[in-house]
N, C-alpha and C. Protein backbone atom coordinates (compact mmCIF):
# COMPACT_ATOMS: atom_id res chain seq x y z
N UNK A 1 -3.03 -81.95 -14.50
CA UNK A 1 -1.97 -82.14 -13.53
C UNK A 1 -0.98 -83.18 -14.05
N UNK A 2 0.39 -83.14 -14.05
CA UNK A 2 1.31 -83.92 -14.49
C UNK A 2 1.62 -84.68 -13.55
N UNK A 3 1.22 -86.00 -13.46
CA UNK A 3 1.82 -86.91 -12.40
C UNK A 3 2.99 -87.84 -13.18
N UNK A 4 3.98 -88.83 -12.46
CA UNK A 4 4.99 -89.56 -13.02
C UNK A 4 4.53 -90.36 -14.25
N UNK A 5 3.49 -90.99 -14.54
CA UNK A 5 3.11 -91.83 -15.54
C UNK A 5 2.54 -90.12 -16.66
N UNK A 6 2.55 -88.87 -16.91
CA UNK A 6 2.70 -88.17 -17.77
C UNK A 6 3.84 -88.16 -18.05
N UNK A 7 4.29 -87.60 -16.93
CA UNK A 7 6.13 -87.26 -17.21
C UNK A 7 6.90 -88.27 -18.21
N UNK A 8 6.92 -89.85 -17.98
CA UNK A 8 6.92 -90.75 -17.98
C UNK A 8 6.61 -90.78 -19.48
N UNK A 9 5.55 -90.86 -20.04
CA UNK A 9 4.75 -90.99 -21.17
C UNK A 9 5.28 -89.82 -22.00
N UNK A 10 5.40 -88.75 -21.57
CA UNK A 10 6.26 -87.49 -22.33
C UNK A 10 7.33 -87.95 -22.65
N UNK A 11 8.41 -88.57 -22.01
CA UNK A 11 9.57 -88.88 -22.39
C UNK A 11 9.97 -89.96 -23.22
N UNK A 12 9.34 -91.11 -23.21
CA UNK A 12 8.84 -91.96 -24.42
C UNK A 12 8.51 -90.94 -25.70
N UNK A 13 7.33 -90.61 -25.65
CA UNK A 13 7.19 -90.36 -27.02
C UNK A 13 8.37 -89.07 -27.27
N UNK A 14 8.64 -88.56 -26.70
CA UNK A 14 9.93 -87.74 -27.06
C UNK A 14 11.54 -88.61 -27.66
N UNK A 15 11.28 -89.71 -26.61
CA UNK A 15 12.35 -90.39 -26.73
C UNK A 15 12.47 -91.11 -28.19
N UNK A 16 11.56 -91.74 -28.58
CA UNK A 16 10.92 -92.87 -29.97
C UNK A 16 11.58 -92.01 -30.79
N UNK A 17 11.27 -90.70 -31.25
CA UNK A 17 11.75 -90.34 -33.12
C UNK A 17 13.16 -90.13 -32.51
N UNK A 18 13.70 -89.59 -31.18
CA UNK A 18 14.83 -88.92 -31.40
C UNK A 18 15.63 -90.42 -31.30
N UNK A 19 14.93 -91.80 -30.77
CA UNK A 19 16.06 -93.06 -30.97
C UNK A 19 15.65 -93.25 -32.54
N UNK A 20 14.71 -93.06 -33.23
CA UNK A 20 14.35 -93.41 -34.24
C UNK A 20 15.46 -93.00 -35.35
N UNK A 21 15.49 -91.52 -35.22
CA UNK A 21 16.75 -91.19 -36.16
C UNK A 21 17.90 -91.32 -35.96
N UNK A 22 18.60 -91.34 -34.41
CA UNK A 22 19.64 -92.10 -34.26
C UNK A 22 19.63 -93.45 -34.86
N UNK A 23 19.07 -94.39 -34.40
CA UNK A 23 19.25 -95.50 -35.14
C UNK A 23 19.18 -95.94 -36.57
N UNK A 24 18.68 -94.48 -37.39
CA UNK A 24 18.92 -94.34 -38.88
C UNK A 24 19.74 -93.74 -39.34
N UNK A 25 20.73 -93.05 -38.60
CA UNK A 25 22.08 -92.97 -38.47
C UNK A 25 22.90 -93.68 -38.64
N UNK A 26 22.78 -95.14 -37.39
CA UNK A 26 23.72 -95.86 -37.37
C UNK A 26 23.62 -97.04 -38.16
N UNK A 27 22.56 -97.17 -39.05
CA UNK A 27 22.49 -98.42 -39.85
C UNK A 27 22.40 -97.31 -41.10
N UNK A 28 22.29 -96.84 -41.29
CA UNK A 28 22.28 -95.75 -42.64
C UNK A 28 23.93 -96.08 -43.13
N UNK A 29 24.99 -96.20 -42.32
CA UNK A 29 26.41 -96.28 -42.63
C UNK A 29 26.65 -95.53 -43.22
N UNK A 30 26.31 -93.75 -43.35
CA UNK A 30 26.66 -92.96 -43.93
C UNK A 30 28.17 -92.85 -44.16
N UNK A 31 28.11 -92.77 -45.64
CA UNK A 31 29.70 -92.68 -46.52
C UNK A 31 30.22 -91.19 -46.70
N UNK A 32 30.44 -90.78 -45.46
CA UNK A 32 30.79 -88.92 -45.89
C UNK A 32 31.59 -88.85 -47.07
N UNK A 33 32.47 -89.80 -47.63
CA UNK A 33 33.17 -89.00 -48.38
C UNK A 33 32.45 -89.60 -49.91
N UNK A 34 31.90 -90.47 -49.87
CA UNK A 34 30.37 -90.31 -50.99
C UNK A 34 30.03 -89.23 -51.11
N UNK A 35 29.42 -88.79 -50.39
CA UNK A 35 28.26 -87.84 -50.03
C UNK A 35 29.30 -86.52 -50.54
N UNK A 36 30.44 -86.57 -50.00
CA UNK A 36 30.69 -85.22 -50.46
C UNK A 36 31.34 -85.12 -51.68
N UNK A 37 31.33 -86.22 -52.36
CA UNK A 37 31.89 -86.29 -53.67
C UNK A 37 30.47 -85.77 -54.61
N UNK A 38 29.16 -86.29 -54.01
CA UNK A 38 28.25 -85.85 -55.09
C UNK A 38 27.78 -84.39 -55.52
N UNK A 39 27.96 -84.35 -56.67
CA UNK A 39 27.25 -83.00 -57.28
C UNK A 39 26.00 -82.56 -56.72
N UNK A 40 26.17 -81.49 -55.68
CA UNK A 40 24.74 -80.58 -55.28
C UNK A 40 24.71 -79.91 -55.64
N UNK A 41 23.39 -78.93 -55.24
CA UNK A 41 22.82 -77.54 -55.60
C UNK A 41 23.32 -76.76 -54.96
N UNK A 42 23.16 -75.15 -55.04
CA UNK A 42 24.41 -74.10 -54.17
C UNK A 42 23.22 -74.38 -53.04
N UNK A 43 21.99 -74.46 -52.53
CA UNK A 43 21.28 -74.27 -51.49
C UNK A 43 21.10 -75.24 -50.73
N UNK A 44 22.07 -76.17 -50.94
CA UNK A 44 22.58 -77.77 -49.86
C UNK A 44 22.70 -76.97 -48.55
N UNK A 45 22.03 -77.10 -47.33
CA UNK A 45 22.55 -76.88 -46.43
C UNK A 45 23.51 -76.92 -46.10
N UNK A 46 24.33 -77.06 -44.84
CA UNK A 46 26.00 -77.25 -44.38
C UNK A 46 25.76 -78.54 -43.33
N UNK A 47 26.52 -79.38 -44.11
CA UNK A 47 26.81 -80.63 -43.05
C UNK A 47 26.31 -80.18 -41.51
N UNK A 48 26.69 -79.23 -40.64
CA UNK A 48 26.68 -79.13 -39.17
C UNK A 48 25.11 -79.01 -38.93
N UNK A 49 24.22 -78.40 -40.00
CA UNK A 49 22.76 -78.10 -39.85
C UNK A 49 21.70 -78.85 -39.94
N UNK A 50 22.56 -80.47 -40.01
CA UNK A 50 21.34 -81.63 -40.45
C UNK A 50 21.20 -82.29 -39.49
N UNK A 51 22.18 -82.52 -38.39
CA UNK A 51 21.93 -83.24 -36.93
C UNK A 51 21.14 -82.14 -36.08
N UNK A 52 21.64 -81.09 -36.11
CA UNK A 52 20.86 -79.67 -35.70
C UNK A 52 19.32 -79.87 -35.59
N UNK A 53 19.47 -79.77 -36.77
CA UNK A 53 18.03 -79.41 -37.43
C UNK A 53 16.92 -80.80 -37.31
N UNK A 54 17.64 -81.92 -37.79
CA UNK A 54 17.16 -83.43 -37.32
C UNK A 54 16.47 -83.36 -35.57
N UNK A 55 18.04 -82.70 -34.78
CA UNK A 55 16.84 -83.00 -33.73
C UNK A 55 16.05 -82.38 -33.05
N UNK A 56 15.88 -81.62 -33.62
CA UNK A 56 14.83 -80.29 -32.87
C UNK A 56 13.67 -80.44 -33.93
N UNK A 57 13.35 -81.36 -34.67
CA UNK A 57 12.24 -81.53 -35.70
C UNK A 57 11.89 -82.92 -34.99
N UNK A 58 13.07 -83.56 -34.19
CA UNK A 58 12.48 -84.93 -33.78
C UNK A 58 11.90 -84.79 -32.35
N UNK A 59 12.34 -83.65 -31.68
CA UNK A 59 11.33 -83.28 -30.56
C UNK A 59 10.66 -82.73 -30.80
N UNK A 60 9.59 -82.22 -31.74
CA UNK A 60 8.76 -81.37 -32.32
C UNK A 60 7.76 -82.61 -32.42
N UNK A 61 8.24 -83.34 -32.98
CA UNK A 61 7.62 -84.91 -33.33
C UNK A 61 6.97 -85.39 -32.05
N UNK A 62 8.05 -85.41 -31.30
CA UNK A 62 7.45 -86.31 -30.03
C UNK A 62 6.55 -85.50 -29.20
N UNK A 63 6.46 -84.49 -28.83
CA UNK A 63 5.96 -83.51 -28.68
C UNK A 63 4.80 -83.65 -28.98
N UNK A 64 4.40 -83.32 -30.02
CA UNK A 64 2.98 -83.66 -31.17
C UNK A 64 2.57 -84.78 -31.34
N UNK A 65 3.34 -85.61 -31.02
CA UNK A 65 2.37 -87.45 -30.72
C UNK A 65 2.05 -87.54 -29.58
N UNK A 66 2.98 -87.20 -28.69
CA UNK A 66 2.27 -86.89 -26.91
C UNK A 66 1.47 -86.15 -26.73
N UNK A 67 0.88 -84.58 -27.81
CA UNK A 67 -0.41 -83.87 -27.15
C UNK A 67 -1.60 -85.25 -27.86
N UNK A 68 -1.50 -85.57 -28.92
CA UNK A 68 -2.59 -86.37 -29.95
C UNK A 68 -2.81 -87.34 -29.10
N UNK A 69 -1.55 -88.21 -28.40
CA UNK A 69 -2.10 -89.42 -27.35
C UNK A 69 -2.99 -88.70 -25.83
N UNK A 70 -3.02 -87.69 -25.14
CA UNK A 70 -3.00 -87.18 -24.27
C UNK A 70 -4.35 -86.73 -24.78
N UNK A 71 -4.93 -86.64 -25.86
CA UNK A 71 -6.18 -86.51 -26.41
C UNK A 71 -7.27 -88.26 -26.44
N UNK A 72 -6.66 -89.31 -25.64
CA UNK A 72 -7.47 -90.26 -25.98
C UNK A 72 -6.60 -91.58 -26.28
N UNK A 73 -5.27 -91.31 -25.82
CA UNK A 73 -4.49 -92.32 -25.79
C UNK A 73 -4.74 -93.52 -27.12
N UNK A 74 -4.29 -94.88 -27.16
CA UNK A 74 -3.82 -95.32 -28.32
C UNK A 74 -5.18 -95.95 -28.60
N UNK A 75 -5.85 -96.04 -27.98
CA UNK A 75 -7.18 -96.78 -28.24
C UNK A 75 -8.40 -95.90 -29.16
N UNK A 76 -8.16 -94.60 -28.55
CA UNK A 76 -9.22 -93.48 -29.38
C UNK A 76 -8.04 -92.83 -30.28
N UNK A 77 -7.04 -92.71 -30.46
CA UNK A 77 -6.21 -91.85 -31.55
C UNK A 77 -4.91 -93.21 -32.19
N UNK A 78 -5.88 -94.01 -32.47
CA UNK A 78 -4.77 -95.47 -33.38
C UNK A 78 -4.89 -95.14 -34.19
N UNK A 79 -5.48 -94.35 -35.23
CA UNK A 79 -5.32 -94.29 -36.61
C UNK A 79 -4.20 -92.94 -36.73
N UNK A 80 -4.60 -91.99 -36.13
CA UNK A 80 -3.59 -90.97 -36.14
C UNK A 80 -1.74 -91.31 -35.94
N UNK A 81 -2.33 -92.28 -34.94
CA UNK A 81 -0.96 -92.13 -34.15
C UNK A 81 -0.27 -93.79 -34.96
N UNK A 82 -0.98 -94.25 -35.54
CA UNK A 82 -0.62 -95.59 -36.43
C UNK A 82 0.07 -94.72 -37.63
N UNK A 83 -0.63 -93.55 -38.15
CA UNK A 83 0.13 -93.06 -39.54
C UNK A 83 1.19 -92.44 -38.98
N UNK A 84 1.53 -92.30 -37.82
CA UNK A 84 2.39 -91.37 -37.38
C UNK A 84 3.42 -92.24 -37.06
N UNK A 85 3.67 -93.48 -36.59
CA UNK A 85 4.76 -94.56 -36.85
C UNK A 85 5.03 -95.27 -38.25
N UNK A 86 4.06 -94.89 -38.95
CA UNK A 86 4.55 -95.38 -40.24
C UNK A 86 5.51 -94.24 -41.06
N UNK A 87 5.23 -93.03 -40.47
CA UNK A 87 6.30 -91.79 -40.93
C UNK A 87 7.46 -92.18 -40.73
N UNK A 88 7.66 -92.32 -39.10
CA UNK A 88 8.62 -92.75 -38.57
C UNK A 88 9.21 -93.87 -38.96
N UNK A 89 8.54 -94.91 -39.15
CA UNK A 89 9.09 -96.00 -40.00
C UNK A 89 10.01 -95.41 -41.39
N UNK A 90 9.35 -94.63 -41.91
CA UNK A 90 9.91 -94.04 -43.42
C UNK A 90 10.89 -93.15 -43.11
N UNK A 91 10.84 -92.47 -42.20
CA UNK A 91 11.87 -91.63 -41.75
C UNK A 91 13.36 -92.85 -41.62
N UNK A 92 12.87 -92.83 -41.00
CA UNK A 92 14.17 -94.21 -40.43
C UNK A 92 14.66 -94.78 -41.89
N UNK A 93 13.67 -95.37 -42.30
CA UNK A 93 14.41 -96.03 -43.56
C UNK A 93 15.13 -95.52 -44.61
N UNK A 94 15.04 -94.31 -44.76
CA UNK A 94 15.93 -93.03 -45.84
C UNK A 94 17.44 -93.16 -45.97
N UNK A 95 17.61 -92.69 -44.46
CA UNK A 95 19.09 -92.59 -44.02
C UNK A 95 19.70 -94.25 -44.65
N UNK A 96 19.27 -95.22 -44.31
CA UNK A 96 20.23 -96.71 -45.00
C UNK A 96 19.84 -96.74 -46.47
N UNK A 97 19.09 -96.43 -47.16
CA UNK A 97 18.69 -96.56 -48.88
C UNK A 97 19.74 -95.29 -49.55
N UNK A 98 19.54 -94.24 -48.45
CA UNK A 98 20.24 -93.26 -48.90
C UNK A 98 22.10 -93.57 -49.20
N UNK A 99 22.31 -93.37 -48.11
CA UNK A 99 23.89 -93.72 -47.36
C UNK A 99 24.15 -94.89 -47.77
N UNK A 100 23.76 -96.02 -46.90
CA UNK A 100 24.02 -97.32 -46.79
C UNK A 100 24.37 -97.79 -47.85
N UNK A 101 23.24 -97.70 -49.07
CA UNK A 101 23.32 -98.37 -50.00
C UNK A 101 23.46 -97.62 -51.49
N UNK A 102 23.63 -96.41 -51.09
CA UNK A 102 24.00 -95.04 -52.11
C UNK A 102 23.19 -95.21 -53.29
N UNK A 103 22.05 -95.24 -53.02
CA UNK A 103 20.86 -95.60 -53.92
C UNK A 103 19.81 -94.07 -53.86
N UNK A 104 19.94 -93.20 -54.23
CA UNK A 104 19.11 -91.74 -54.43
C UNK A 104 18.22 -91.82 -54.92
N UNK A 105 18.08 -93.03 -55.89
CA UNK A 105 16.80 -93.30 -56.88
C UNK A 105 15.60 -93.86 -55.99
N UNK A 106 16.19 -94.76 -55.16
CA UNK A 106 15.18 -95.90 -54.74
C UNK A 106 14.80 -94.75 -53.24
N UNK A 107 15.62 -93.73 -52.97
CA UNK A 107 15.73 -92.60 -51.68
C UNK A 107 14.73 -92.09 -51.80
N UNK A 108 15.08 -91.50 -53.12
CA UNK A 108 14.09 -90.37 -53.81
C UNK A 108 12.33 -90.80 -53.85
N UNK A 109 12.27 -92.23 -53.95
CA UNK A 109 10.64 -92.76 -53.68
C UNK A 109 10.44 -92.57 -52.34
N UNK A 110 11.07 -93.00 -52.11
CA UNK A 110 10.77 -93.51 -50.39
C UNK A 110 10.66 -92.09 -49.59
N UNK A 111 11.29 -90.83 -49.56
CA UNK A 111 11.34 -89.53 -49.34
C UNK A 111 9.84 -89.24 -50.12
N UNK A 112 9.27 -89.27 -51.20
CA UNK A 112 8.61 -89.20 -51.83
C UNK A 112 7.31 -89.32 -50.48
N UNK A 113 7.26 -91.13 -50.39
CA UNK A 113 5.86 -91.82 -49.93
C UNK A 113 5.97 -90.81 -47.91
N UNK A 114 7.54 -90.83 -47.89
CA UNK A 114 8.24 -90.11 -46.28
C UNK A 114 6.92 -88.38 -46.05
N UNK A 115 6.89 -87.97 -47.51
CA UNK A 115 6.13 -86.64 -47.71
C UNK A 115 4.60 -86.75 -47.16
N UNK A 116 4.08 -87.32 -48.10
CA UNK A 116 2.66 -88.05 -48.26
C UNK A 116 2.33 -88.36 -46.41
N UNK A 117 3.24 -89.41 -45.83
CA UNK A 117 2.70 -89.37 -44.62
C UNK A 117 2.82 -88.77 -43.81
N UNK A 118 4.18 -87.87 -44.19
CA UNK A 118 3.89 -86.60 -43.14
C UNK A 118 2.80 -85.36 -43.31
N UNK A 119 2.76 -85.52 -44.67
CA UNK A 119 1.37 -84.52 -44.92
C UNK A 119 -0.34 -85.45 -43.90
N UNK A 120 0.00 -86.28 -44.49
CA UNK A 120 -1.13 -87.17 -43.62
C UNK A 120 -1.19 -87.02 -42.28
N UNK A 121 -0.22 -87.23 -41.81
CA UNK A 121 -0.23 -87.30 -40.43
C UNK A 121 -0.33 -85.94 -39.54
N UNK A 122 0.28 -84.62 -40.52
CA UNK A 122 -0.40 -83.91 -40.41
C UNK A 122 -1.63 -83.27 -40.27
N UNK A 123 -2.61 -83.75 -41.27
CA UNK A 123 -3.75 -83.35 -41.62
C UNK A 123 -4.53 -83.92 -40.18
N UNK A 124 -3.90 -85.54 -39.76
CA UNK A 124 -5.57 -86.63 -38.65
C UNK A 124 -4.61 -85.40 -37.71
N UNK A 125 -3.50 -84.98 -37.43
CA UNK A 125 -3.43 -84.44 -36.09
C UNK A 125 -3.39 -83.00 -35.50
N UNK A 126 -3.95 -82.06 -36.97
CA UNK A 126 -5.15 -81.13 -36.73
C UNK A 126 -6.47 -81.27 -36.46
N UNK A 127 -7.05 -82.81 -36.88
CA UNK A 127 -8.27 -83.11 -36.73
C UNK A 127 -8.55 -83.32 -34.70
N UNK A 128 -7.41 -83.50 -34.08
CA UNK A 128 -7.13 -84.12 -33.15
C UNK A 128 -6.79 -83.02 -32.29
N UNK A 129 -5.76 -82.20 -32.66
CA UNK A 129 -5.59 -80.85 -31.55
C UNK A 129 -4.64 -79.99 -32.70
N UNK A 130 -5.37 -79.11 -33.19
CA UNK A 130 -4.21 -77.69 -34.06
C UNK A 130 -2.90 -77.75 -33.24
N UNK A 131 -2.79 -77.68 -32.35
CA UNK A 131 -1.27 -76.73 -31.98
C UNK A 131 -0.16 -78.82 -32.65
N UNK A 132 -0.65 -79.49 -31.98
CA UNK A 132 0.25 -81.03 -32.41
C UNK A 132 0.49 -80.95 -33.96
N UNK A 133 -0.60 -80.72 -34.83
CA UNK A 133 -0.19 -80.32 -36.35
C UNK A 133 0.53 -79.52 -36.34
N UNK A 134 0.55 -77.89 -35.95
CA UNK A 134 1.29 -77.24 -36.16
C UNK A 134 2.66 -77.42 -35.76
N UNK A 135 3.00 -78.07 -34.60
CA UNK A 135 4.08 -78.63 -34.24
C UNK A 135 5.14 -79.44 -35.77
N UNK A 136 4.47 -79.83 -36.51
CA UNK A 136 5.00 -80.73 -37.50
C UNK A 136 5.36 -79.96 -39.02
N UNK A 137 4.90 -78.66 -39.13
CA UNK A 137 4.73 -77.58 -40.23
C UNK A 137 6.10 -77.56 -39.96
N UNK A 138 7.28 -77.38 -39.24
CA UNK A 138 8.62 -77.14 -39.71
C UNK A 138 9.12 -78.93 -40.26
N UNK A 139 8.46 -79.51 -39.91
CA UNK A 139 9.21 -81.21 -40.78
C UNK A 139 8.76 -81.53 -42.00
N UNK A 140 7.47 -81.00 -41.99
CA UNK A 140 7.47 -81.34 -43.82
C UNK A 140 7.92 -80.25 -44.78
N UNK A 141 8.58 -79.15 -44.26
CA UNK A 141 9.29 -78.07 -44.58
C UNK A 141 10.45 -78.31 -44.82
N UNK A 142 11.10 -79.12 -44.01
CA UNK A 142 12.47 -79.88 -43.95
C UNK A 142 12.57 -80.94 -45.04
N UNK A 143 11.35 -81.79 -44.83
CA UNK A 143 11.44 -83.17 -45.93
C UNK A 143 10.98 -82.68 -46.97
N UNK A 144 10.10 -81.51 -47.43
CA UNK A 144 10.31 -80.69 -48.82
C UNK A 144 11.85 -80.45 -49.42
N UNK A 145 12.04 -79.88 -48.63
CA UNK A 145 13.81 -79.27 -48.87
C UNK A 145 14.51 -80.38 -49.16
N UNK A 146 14.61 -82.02 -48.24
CA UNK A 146 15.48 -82.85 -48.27
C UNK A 146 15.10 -83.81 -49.96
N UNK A 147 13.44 -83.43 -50.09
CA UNK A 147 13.13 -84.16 -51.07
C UNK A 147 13.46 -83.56 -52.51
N UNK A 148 13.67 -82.54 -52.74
CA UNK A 148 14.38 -81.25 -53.58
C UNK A 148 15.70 -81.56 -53.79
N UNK A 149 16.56 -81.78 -52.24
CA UNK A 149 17.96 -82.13 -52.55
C UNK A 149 18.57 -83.69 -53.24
N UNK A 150 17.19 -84.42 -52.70
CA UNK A 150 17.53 -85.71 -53.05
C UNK A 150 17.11 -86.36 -54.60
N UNK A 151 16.44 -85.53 -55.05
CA UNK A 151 15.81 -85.18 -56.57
C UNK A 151 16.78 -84.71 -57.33
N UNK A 152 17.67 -83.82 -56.82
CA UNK A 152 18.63 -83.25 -57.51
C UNK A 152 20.22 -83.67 -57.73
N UNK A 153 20.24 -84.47 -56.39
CA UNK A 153 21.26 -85.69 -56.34
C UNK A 153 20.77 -86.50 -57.02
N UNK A 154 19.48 -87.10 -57.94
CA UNK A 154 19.81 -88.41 -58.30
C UNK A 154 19.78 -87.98 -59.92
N UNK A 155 19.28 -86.74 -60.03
CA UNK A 155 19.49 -86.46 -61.58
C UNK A 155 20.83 -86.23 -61.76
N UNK A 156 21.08 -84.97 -61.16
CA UNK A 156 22.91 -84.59 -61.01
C UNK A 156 23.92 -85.38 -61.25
N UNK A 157 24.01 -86.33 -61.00
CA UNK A 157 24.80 -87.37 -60.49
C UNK A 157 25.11 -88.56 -61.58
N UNK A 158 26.39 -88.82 -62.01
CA UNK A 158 25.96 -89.85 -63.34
C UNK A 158 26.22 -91.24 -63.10
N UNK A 159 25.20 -91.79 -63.92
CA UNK A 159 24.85 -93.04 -64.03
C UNK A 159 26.21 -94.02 -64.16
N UNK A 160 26.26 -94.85 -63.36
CA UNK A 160 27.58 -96.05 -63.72
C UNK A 160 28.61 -95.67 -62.56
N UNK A 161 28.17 -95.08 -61.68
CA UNK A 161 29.25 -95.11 -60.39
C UNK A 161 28.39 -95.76 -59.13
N UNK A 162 27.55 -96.92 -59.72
CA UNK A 162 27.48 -98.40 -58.54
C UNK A 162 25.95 -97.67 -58.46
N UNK A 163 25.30 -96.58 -58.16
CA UNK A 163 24.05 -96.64 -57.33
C UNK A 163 22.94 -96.10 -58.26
N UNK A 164 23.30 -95.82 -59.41
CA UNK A 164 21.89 -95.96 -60.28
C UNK A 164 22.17 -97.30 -61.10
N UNK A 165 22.92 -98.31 -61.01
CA UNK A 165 22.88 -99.86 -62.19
C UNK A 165 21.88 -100.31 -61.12
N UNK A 166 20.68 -101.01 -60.94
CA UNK A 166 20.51 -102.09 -60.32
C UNK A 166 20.81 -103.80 -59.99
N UNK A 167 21.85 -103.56 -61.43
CA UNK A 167 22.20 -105.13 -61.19
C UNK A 167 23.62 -105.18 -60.67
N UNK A 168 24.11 -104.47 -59.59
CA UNK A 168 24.72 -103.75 -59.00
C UNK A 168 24.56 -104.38 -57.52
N UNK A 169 25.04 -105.31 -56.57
CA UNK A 169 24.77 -105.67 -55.39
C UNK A 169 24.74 -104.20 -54.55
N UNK A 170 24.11 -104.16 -53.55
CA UNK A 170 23.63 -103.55 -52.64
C UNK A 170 24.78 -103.11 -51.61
N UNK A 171 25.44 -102.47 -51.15
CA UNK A 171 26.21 -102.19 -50.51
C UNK A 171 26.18 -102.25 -48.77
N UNK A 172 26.56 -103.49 -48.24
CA UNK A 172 26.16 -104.03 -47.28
C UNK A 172 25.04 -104.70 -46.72
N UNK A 173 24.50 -105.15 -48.39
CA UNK A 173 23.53 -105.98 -48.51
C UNK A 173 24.31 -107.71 -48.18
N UNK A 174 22.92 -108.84 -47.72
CA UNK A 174 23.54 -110.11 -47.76
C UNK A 174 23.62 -110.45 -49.29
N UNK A 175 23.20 -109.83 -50.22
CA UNK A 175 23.09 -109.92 -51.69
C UNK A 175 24.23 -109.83 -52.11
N UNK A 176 25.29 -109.19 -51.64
CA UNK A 176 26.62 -108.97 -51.84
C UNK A 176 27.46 -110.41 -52.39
């Protein structure tokens, strides 16, 4: 039975990734006309399909941390639901290494370790309820793809235009 403290609790964890990637949006300081200066692959998605697609993968998310908590809340599912904010943590952090600081190299790890815990977090939250994993099979589908594009942006792309030098201040870094 859904009483107000479900409802309630649904909308939180729904709410968390979809503020999560907004707010890696807005500190990301994405440089569109960076971005569209760099050399991609012909199978780059289209600009309009990444907020799209972002948030219907980020209610998929919340979704699937609310059946896993609803299985035993944070006390019996902390390890699951601990790797599952550390995704989110990594998620978040992409968009500013990426954008912010037009760094693809240092992206490209971090997208890398972004994989790993979504595969992880995958795996404890089939252990926990199949349908919440399966919920997450279209995001590491996505961060495959994004990790492909971002692999290919940092080879593509030549060295000495500010974001492969490291001795190179940080672009809206206090290092500046």
């Amino acid at each position: 039975m859904w009483n107000l403290y479900l409802i309630a609790a649904f909308v939180v964890a729904v709410a968390v990734p979809i503020g999560v990637g907004f707010l890696g949006s807005v500190f990301g300081g994405g440089d569109n006309d960076w971005y569209k200066s760099l050399n991609k692959p012909s199978w780059t998605p289209p600009s309009w399909a990444f907020p799209v697609i972002w948030t219907i993968l980020y209610l998929l998310m919340g979704i699937a941390s609310f059946i896993v908590w609803r299985q035993g809340g944070f006390r019996v599912q902390a390890y699951p639901l601990g790797i599952y904010v550390l995704q989110l943590a990594l998620n978040f952090a992409w968009t500013p290494i990426f954008f912010g600081w037009r760094r693809p190299d240092f992206a490209l790890i971090e997208i890398i370790l972004l994989w790993v815990a979504v595969a992880w977090t995958i795996f404890l939250f089939y252990q926990v309820n199949h349908a919440a994993a399966y919920l997450l099979i279209p995001y590491i589908l996505w961060v495959t793809l994004a990790t492909a594009l971002n692999g290919y942006i940092f080879k593509n792309n030549p060295i000495g235009d500010g974001y492969h030098d490291i001795t190179t201040p940080l672009r809206g870094s206090s290092i500046a």
